[in-house]
Structure formats: structure tokens, C-alpha cells
N, C-alpha and C. Protein backbone atom coordinates (compact mmCIF):
# COMPACT_ATOMS: atom_id res chain seq x y z
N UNK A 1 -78.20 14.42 25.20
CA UNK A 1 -79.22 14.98 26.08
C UNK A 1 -79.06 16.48 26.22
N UNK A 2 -77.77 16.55 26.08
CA UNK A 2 -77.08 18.47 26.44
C UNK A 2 -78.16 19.21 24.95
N UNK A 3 -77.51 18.65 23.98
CA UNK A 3 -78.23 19.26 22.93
C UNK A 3 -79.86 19.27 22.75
N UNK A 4 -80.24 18.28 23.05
CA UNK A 4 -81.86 18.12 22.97
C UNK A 4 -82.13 19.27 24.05
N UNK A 5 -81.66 19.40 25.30
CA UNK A 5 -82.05 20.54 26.24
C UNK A 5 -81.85 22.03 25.25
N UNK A 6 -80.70 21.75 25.24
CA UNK A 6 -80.48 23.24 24.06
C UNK A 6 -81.17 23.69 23.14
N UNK A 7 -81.62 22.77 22.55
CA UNK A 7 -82.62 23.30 21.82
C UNK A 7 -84.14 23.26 21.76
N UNK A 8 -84.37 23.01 23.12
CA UNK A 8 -86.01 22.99 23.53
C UNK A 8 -85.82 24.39 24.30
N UNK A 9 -84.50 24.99 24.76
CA UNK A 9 -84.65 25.98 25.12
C UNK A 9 -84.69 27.18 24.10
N UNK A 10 -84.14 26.85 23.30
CA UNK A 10 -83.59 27.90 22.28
C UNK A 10 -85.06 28.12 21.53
N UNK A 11 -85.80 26.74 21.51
CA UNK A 11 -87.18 26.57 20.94
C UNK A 11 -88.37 27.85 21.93
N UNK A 12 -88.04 27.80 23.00
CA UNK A 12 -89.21 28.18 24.07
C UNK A 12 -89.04 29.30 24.09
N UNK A 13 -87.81 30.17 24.15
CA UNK A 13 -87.29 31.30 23.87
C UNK A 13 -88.10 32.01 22.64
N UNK A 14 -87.59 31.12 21.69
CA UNK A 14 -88.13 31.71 20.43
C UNK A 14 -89.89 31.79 20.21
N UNK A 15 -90.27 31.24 20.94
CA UNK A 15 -92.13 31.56 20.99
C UNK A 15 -92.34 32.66 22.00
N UNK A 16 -91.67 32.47 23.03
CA UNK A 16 -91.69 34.10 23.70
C UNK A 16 -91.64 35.30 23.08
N UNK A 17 -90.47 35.30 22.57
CA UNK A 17 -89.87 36.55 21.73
C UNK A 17 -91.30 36.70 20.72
N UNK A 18 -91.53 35.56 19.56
CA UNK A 18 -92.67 35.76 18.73
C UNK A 18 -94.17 36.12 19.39
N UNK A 19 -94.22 35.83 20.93
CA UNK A 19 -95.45 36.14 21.77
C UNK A 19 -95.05 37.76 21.67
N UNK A 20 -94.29 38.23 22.18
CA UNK A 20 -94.36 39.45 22.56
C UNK A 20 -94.21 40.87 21.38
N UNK A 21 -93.51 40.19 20.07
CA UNK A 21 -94.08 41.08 18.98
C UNK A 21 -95.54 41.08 18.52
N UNK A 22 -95.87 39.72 18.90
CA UNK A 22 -97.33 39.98 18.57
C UNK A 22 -98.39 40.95 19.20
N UNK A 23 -97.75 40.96 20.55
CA UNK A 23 -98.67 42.09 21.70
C UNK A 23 -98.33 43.10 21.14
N UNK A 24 -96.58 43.74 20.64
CA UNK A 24 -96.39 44.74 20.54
C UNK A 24 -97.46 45.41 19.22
N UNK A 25 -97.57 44.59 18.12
CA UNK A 25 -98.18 44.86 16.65
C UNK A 25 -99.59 45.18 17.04
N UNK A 26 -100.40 44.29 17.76
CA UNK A 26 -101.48 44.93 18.18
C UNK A 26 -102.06 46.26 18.51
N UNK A 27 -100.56 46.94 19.53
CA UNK A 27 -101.12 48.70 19.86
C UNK A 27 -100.38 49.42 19.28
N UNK A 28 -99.61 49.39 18.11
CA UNK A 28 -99.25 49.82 17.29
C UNK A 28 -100.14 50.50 16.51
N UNK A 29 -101.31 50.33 16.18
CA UNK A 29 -102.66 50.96 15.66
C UNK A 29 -103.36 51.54 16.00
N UNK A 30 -102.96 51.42 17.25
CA UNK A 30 -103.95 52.25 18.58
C UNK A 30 -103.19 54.30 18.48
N UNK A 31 -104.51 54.83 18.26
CA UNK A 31 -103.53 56.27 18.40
C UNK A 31 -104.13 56.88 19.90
N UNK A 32 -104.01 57.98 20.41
CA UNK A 32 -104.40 58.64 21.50
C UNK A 32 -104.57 59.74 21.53
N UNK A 33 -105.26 60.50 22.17
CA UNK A 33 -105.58 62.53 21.95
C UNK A 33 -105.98 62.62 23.71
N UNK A 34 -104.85 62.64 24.03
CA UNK A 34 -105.18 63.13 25.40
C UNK A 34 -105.19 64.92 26.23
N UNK A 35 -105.03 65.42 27.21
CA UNK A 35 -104.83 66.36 27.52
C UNK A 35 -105.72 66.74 29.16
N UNK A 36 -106.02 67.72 29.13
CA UNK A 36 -106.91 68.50 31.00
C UNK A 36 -107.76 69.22 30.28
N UNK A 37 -108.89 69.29 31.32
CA UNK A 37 -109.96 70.26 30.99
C UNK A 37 -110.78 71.03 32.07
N UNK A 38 -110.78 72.23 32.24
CA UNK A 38 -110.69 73.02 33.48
C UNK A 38 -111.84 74.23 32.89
N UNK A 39 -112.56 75.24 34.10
CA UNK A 39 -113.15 75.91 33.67
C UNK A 39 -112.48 77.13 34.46
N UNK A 40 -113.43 78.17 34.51
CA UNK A 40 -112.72 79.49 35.37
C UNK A 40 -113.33 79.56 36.14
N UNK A 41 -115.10 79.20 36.50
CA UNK A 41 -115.46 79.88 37.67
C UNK A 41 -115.11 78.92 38.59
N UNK A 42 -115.18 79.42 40.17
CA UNK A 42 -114.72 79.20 41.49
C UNK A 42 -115.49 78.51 41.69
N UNK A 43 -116.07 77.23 42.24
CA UNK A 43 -117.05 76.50 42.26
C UNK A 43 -116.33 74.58 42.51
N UNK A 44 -116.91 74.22 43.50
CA UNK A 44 -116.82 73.03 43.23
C UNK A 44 -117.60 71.48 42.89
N UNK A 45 -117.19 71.48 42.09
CA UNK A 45 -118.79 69.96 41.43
C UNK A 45 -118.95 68.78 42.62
N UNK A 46 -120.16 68.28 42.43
CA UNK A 46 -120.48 67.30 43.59
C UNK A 46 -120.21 66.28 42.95
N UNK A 47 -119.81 65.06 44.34
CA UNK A 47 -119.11 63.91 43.46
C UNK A 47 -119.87 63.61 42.40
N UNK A 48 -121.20 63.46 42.19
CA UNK A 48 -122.03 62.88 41.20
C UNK A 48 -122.01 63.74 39.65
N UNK A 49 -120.85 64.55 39.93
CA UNK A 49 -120.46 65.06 38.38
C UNK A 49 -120.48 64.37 37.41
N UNK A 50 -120.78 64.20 36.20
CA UNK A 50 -120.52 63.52 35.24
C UNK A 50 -120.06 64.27 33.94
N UNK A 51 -118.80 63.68 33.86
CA UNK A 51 -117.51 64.43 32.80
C UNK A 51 -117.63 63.51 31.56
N UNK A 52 -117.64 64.13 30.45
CA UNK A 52 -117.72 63.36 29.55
C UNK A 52 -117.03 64.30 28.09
N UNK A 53 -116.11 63.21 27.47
CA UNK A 53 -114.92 64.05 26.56
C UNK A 53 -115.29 63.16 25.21
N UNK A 54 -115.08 63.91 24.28
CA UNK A 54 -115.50 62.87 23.55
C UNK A 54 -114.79 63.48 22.13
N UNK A 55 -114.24 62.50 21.17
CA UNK A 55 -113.46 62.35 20.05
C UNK A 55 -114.39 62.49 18.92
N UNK A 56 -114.81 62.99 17.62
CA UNK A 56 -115.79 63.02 16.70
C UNK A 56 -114.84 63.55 15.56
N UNK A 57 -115.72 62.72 14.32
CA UNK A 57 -115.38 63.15 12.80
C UNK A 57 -116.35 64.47 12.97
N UNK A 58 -115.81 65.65 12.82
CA UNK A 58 -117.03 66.68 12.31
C UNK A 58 -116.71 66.97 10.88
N UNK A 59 -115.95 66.41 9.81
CA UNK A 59 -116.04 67.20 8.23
C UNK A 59 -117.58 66.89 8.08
N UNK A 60 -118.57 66.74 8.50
CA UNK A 60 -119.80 66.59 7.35
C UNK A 60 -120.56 68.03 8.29
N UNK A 61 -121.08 68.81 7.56
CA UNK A 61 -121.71 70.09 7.98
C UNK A 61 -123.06 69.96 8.05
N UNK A 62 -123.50 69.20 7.75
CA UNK A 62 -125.34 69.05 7.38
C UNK A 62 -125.28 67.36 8.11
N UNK A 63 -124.90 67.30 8.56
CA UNK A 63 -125.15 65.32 9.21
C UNK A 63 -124.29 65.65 10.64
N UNK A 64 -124.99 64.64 11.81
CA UNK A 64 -124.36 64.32 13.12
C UNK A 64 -122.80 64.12 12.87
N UNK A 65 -122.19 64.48 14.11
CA UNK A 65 -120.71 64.10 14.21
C UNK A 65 -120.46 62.48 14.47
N UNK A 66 -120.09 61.96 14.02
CA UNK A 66 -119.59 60.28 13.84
C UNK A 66 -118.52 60.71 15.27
N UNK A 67 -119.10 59.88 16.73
CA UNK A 67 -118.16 59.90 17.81
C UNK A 67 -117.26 59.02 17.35
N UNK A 68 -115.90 58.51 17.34
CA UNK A 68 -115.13 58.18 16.62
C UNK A 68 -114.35 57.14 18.38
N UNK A 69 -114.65 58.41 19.24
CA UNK A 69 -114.14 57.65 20.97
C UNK A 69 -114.83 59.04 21.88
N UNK A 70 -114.87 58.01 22.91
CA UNK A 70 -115.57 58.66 24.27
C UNK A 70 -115.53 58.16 25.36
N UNK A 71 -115.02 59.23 26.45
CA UNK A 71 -114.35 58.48 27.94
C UNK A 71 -115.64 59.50 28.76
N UNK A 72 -116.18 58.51 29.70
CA UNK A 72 -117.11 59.45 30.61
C UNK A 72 -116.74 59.26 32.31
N UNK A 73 -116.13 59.68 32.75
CA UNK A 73 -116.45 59.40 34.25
C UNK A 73 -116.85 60.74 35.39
N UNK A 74 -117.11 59.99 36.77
CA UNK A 74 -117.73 60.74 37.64
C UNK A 74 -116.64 61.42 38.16
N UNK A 75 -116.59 62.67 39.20
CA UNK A 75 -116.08 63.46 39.59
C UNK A 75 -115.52 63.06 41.02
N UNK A 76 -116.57 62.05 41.59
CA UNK A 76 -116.13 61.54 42.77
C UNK A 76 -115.12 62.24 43.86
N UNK A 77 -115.25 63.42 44.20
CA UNK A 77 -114.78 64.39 45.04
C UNK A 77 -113.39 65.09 44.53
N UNK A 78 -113.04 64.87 43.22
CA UNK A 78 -112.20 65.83 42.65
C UNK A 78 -112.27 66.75 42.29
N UNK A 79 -111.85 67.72 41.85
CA UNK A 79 -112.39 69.42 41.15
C UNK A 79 -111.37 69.11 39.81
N UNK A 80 -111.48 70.28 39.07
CA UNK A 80 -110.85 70.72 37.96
C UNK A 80 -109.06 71.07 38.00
N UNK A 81 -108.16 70.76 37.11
CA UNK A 81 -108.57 70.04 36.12
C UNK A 81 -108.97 68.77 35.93
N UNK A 82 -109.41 68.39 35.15
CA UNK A 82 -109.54 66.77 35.27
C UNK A 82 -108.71 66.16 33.91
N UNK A 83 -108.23 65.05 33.93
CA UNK A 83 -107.40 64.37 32.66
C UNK A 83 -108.15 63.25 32.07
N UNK A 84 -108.10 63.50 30.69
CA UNK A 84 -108.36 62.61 29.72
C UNK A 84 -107.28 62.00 28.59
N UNK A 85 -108.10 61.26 28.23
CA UNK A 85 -107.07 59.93 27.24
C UNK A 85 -108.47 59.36 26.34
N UNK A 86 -108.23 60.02 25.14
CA UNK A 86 -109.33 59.08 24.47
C UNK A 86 -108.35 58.12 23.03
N UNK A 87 -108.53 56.57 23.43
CA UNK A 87 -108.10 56.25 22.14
C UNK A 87 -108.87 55.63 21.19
N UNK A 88 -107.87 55.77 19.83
CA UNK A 88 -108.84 55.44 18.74
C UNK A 88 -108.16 54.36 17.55
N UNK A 89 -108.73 53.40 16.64
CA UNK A 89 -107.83 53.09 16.38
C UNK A 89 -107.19 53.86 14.74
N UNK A 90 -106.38 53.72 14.61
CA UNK A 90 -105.62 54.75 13.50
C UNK A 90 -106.27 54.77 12.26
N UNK A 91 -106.88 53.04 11.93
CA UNK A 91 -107.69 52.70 10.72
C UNK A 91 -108.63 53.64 10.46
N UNK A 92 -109.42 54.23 11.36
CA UNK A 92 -110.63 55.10 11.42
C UNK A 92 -110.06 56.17 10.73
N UNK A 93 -109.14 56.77 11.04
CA UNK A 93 -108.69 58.26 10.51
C UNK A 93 -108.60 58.35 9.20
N UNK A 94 -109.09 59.25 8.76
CA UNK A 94 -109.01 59.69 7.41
C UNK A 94 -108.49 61.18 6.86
N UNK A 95 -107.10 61.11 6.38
CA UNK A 95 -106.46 62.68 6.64
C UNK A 95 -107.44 63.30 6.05
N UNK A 96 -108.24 63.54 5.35
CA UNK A 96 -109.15 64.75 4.57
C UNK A 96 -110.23 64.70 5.17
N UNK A 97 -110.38 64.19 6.41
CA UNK A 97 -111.76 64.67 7.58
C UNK A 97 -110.99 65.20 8.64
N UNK A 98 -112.01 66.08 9.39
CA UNK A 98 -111.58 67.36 10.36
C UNK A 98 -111.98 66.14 11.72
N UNK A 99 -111.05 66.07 12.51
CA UNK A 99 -111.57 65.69 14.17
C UNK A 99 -111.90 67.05 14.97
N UNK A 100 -112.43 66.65 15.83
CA UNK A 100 -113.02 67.52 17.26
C UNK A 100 -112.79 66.84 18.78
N UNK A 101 -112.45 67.32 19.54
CA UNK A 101 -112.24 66.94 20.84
C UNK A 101 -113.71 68.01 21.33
N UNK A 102 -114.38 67.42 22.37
CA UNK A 102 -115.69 68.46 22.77
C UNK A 102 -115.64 67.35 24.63
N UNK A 103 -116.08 68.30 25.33
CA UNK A 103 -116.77 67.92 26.34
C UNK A 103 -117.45 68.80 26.96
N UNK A 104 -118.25 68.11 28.52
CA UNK A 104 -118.99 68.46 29.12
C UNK A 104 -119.20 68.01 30.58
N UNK A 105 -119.96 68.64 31.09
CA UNK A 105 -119.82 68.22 32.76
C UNK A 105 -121.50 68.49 33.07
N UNK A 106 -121.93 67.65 33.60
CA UNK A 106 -123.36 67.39 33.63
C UNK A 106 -123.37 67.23 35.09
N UNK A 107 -124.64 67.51 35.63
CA UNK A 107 -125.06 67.07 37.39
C UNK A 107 -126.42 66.57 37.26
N UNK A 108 -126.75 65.55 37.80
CA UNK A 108 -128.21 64.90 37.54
C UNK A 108 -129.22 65.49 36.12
N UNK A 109 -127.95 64.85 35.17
CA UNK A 109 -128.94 65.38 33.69
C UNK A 109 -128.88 66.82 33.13
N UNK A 110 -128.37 67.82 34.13
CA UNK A 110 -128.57 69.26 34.02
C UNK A 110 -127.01 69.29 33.24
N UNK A 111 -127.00 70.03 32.03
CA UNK A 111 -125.74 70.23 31.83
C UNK A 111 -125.36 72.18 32.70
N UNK A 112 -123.88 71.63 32.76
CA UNK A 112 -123.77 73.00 33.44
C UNK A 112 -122.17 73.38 32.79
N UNK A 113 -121.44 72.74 32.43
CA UNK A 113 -120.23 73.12 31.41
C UNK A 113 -120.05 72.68 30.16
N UNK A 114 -120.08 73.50 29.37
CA UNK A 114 -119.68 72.57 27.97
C UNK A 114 -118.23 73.14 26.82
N UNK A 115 -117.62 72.64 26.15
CA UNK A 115 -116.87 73.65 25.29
C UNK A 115 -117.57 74.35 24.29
N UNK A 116 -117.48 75.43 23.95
CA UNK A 116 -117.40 76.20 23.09
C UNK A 116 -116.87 76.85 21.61
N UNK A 117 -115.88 76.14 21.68
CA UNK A 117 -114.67 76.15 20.75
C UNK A 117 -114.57 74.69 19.71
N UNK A 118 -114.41 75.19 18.69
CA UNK A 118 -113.67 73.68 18.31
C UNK A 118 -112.27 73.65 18.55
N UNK A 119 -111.82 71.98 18.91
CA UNK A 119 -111.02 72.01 19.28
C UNK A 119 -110.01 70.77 18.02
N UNK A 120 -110.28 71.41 17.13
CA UNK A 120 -109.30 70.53 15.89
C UNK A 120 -107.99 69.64 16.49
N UNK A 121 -108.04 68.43 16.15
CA UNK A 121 -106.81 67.39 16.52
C UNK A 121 -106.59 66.40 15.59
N UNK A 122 -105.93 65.38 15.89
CA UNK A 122 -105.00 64.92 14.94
C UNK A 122 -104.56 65.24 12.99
N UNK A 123 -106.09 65.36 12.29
CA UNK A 123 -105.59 65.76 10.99
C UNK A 123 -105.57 67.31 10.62
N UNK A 124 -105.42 68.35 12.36
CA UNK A 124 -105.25 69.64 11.64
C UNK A 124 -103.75 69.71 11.45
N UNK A 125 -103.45 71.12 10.88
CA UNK A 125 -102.17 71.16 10.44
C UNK A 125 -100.98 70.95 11.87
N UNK A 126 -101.39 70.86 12.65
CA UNK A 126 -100.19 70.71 13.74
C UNK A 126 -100.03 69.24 14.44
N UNK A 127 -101.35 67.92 13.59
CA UNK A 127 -101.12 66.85 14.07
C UNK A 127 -101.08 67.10 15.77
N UNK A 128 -102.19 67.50 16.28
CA UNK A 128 -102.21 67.81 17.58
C UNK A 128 -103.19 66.75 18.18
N UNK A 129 -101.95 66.10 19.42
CA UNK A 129 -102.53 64.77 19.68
C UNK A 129 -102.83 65.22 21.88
N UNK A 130 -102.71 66.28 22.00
CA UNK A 130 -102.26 66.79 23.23
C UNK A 130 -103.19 67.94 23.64
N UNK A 131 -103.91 68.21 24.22
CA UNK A 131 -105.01 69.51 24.47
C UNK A 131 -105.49 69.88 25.96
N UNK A 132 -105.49 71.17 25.89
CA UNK A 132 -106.13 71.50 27.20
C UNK A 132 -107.64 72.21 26.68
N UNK A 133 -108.61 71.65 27.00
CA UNK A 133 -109.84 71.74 26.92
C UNK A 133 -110.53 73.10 28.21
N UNK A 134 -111.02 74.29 27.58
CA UNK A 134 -111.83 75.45 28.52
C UNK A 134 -113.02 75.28 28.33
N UNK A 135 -113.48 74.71 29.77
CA UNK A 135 -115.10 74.67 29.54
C UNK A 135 -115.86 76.24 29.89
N UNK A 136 -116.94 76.51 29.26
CA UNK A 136 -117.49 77.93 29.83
C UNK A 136 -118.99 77.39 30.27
N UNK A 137 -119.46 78.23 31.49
CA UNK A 137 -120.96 77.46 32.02
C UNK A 137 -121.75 78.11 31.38
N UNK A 138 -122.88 77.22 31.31
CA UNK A 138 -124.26 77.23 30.71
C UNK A 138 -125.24 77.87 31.42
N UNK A 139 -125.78 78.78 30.49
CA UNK A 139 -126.62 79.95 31.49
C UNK A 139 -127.80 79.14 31.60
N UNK A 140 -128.29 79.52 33.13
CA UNK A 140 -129.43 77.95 33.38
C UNK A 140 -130.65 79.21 33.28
């Protein structure tokens, strides 16, 4: 009976252990490009801000940017900076296409911050998975 216990445990054990490499293999593929994104003027956004960061293939020069990932949320009485996390999964990447990190900050439809800059990440030369994003406002 000692042994039959022993090895229904040794059994139950061993599907655990195989449960939990399996979770691990799953986000193993998963990559991330996170960082803050802040502007300069003095000003504070109303909760109904809407922030929106967004991940894109830009190598094609004559065709739309392929959003690749995109995190949007409201401002809900916070100010600047604000933090992002966009993930993607690794399969997508293709080292001989250029990424872009871009956002924006919108108030009932009106945009009023956007970037300016490209902001090259993961396949430029510094494998840059980490960014602080400068928004500049939009002359209304």
C-alpha cells in the first residue's frame, strides 16, 4: 500500500511539474517594448484623456504601418508621465523590418499630443526594448 501511495504521488508531482513548463513555454514568445511618455507643456488633461501607444512595422514607405500592438487607456485623473507595456508575439518580428513605437493623447476626438520622432525599437541596432516617448502639442 506504502508503495502504491508512493507512486501516485511521485505520479501527481510529475503532471504538476509538466503543467507548469507548459505555462512557462507559452510566454516565452511573448516579447515587450515598454517605457513613459510625457510632454513639456504645464497643463493638465481631463480624466476623459485618451492615451494611446502603439507598436507598428514601418519598413514599407509607400503602404500603411502594419500595427503589430496597441495599448489605449483613459487618463482618469492622472497627469504625465504615463507608463506603457505593449506586447507582441516574437513570431511577428522580422529582423530586416524597421519597428516604431508612436503615440498620442486625444480629448473628445480632438487630438492635442502626438510624437514626432521616430522612435526605432526592437530590430534597430541597440535592440531597444525600453523608451521614453516626448509628446509635442498640436497646433489647434
Amino acid at each position: 500500500m506504502k508503495k502504491m501511495f508512493a507512486l501516485l504521488t511521485l505520479l501527481v508531482t510529475a503532471m504538476v511539474i509538466s503543467a507548469c513548463t507548459n505555462m512557462i513555454n507559452k510566454d516565452a514568445g511573448v516579447g515587450k517594448v515598454e517605457g513613459n511618455l510625457t510632454y513639456r507643456e504645464r497643463m493638465a488633461l481631463p480624466d476623459d484623456a485618451l492615451i494611446t501607444v502603439t507598436l507598428s512595422d514601418v519598413s514599407l514607405m509607400d503602404a500603411p504601418a502594419k500595427v503589430i500592438s496597441r495599448q489605449s487607456y483613459l487618463a482618469a485623473g492622472k497627469q504625465v508621465p504615463f507608463s506603457f507595456s505593449l506586447q507582441y508575439m516574437e513570431e511577428e518580428i522580422k529582423p530586416s523590418h524597421t519597428y516604431a513605437v508612436s503615440a498620442r493623447i486625444e480629448v473628445n476626438g480632438q487630438l492635442l499630443f502626438i510624437t514626432d520622432t521616430a522612435n526605432h525599437v526592437i530590430t534597430d541596432p541597440a535592440k531597444t526594448t525600453q523608451l521614453d516617448l516626448m509628446l509635442v502639442r498640436v497646433s489647434q
